[in-house]
C-alpha atoms as a PDB file:
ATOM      1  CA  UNK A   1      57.310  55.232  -9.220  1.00  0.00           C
ATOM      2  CA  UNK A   2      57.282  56.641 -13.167  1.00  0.00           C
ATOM      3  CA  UNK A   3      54.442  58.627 -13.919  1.00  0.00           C
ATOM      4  CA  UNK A   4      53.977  58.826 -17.854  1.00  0.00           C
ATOM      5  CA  UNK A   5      52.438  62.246 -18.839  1.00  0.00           C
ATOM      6  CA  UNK A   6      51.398  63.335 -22.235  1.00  0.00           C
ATOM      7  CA  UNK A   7      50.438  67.061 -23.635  1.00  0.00           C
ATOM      8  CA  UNK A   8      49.037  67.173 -26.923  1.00  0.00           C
ATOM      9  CA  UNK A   9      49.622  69.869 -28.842  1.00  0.00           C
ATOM     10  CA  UNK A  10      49.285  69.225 -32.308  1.00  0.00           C
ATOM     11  CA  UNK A  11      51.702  66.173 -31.862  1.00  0.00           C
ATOM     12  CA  UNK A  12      51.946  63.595 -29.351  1.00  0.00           C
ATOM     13  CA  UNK A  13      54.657  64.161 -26.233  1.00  0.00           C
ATOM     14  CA  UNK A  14      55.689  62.098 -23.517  1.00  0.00           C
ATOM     15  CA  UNK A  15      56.851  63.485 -20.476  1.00  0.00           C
ATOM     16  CA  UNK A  16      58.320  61.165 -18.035  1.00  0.00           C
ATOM     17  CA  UNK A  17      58.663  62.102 -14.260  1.00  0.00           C
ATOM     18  CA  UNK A  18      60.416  60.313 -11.802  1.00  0.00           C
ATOM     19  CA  UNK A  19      58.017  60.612  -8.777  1.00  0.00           C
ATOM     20  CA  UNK A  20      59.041  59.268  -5.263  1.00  0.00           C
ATOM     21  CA  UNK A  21      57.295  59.502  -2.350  1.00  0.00           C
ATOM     22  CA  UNK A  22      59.084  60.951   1.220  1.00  0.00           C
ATOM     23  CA  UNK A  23      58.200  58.100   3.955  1.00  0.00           C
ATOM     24  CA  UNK A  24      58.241  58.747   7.790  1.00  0.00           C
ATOM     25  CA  UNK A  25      58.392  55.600   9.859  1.00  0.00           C
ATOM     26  CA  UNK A  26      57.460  54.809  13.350  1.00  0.00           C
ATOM     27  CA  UNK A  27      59.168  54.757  16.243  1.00  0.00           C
ATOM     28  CA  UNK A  28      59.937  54.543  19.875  1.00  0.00           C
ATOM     29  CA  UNK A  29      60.628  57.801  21.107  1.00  0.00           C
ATOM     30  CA  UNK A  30      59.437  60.825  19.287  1.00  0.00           C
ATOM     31  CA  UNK A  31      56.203  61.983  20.387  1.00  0.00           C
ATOM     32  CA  UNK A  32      52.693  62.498  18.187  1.00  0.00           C
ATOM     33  CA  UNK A  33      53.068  66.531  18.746  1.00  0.00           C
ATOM     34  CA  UNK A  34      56.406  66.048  17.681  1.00  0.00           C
ATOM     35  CA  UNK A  35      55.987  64.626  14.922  1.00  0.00           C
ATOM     36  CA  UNK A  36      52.802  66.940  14.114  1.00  0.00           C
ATOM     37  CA  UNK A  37      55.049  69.905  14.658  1.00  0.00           C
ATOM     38  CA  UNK A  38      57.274  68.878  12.215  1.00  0.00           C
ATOM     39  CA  UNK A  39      54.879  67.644   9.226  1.00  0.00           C
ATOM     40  CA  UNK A  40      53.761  71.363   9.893  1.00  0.00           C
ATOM     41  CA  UNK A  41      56.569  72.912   9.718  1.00  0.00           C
ATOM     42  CA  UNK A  42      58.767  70.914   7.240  1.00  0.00           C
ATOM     43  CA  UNK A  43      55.631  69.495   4.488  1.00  0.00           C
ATOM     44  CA  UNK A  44      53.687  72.576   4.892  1.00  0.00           C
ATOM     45  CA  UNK A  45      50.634  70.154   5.902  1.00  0.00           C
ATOM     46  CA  UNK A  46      47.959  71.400   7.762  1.00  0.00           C
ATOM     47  CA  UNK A  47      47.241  70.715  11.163  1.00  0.00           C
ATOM     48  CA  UNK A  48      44.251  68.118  10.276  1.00  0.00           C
ATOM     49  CA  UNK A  49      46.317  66.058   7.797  1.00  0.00           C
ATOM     50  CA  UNK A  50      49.594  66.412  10.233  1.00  0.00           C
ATOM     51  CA  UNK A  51      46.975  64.631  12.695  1.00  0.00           C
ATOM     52  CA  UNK A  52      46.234  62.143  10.049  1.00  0.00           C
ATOM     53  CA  UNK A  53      49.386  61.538   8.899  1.00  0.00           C
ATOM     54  CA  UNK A  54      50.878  61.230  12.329  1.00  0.00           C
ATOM     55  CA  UNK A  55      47.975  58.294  13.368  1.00  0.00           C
ATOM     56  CA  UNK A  56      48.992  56.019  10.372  1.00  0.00           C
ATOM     57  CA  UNK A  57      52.440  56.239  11.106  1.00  0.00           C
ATOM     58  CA  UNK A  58      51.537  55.224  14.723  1.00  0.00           C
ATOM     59  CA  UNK A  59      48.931  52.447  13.651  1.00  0.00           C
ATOM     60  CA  UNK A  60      50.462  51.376  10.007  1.00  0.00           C
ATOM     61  CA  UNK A  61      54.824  51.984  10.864  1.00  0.00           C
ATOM     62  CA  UNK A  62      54.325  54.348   8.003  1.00  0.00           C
ATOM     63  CA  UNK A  63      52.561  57.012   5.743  1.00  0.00           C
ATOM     64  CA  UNK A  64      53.615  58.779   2.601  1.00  0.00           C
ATOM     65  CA  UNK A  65      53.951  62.221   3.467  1.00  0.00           C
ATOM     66  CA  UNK A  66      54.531  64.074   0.589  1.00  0.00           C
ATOM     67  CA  UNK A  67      55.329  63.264  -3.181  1.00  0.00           C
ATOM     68  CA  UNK A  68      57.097  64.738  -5.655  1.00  0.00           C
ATOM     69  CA  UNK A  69      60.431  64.654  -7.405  1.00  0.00           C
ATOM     70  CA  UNK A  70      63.751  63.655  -5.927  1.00  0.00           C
ATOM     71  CA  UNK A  71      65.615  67.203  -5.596  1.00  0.00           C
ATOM     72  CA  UNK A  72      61.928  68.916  -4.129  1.00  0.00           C
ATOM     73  CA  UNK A  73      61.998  65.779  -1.411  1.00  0.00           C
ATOM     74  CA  UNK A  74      65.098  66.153  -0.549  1.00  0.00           C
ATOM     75  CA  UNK A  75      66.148  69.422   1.588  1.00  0.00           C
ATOM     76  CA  UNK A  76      62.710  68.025   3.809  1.00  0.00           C
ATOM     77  CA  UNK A  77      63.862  64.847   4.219  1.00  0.00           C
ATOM     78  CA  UNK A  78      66.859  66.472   5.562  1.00  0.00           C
ATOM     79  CA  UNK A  79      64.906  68.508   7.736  1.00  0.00           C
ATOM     80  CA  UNK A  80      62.846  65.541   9.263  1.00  0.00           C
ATOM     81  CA  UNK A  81      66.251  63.281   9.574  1.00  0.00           C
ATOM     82  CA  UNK A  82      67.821  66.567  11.389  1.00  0.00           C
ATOM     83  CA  UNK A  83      64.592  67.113  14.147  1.00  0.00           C
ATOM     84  CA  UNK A  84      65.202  62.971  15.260  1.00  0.00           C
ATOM     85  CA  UNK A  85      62.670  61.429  13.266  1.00  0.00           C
ATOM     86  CA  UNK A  86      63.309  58.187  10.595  1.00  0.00           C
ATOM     87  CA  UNK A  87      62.276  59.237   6.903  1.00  0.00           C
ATOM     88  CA  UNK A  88      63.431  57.483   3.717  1.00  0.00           C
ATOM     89  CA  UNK A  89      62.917  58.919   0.112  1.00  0.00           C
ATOM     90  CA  UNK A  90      61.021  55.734  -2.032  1.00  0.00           C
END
């Protein structure tokens, strides 16, 4: 997804940023605290949206977690791939 910015300041600007969003997907055999734990721990989310997030995975296959751009996704996508669970960067 391309977000189109603009700043005005005296002349028009556009800023483009490429943002993605970091994707966990259901699955079989990691558990809701598990998964909790680790939106905690890796997306800085609190425990309430960690809940949240965690229940649409479950119910949907899939949540957005976290947006942003490519190289600030990255090192947690990493993170989530590394503690068993299935992320993709979109």
């Amino acid at each position: 997804m391309t977000k189109e910015k603009t700043r005005d300041s005296g002349s028009t600007q556009s800023l483009k940023t490429d943002l993605r969003d970091l994707v966990v997907h259901n699955d079989d055999f990691n558990t809701f605290d598990h998964v909790i734990k680790t939106l905690i721990d890796v997306c800085e989310h609190e425990p309430p949206q960690a809940e949240q997030c965690t229940l649409i995975i479950h119910h949907n296959g899939k949540c957005a977690v976290r947006s942003g751009d490519y190289s600030t996704l990255e090192p947690m996508y990493r993170e989530i791939l590394n503690r068993g669970i299935t992320a993709t960067i979109e």
